[in-house]
N, C-alpha and C. Protein backbone atom coordinates (compact mmCIF):
# COMPACT_ATOMS: atom_id res chain seq x y z
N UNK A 1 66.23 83.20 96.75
CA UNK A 1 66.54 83.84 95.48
C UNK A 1 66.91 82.75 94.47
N UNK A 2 66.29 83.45 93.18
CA UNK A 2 66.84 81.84 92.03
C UNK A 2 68.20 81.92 91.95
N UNK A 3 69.29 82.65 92.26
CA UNK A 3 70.42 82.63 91.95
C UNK A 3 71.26 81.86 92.73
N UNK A 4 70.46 81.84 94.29
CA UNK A 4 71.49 80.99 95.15
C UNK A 4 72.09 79.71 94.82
N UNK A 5 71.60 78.78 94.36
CA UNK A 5 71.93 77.55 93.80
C UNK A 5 73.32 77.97 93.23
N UNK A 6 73.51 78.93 91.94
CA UNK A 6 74.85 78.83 91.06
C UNK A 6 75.50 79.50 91.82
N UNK A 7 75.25 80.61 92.85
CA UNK A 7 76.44 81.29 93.44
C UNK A 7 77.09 80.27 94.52
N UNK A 8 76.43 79.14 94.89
CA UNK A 8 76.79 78.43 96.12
C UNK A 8 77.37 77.40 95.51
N UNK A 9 77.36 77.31 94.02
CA UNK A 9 78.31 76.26 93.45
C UNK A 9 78.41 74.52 94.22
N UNK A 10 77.42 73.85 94.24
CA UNK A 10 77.38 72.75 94.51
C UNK A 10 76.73 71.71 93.50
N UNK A 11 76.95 70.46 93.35
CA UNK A 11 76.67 69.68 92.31
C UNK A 11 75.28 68.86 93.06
N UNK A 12 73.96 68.68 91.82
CA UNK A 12 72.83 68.32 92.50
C UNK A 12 73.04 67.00 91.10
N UNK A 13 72.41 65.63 92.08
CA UNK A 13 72.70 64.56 91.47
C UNK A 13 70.71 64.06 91.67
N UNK A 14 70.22 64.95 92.49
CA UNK A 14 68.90 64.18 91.59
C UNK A 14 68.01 65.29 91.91
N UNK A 15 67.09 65.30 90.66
CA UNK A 15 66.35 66.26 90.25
C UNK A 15 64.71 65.54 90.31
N UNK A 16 63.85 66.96 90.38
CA UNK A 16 62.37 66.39 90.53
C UNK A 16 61.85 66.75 89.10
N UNK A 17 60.37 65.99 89.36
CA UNK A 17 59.38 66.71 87.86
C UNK A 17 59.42 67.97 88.06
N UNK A 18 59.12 68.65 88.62
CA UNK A 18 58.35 69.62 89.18
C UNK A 18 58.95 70.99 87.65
N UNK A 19 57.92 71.19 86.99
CA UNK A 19 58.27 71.99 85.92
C UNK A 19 58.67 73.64 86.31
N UNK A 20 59.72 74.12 85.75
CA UNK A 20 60.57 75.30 85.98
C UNK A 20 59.52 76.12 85.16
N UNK A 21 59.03 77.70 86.33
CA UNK A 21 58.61 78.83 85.20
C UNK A 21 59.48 79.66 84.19
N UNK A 22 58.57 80.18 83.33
CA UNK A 22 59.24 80.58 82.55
C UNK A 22 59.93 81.76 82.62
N UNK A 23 59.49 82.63 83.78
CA UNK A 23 60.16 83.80 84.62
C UNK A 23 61.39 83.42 85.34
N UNK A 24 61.55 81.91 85.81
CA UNK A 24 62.85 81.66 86.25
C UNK A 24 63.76 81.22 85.39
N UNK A 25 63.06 80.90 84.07
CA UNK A 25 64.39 80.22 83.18
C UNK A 25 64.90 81.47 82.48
N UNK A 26 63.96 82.67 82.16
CA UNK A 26 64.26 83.95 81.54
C UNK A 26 65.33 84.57 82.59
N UNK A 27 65.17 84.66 84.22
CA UNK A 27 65.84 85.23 85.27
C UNK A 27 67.60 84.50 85.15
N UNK A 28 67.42 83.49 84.73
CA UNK A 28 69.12 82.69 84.75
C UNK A 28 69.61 83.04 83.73
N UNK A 29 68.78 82.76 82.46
CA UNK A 29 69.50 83.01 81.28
C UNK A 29 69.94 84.98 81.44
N UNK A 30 68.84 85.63 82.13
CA UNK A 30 70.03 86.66 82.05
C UNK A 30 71.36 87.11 82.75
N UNK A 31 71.02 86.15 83.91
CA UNK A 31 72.33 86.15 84.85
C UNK A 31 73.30 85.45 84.08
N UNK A 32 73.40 84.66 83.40
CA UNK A 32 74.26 84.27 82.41
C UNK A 32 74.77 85.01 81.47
N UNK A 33 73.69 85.81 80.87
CA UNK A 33 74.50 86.83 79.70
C UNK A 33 75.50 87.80 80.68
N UNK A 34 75.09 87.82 81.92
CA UNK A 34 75.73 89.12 82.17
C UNK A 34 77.08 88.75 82.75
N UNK A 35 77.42 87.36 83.10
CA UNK A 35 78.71 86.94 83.52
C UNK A 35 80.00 87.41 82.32
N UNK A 36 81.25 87.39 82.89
CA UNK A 36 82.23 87.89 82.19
C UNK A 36 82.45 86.58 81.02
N UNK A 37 82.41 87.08 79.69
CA UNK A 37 83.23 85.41 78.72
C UNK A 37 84.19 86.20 78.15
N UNK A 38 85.18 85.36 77.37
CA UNK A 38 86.47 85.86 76.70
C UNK A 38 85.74 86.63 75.31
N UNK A 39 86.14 87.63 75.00
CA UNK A 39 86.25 88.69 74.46
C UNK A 39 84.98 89.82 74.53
N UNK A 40 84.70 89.42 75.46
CA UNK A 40 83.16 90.10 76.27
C UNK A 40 81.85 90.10 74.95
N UNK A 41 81.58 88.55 74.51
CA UNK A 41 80.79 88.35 73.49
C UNK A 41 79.33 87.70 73.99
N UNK A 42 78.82 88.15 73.48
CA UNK A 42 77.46 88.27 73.99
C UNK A 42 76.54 87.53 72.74
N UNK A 43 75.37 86.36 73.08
CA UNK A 43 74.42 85.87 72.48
C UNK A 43 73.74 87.02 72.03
């Protein structure tokens, strides 16, 4: 799952070329909107 990486909270110190789709960068950015922020404000 694309999410495992941020739920498993570990720091990655080297990265490949290998280009990210655009279905997975759309899939994070919404797992991001949907996390809790202070005053429940939303992009």
């Amino acid at each position: 799952m694309t999410e495992d990486p941020i739920l498993e909270r570990r720091g990655v110190r080297r990265y490949t070329a290998k280009d990210v789709e655009e279905k997975d960068v759309r899939k994070l950015l919404e797992a991001g909107m949907s996390a809790p922020s202070a005053g429940n404000e939303r992009p």
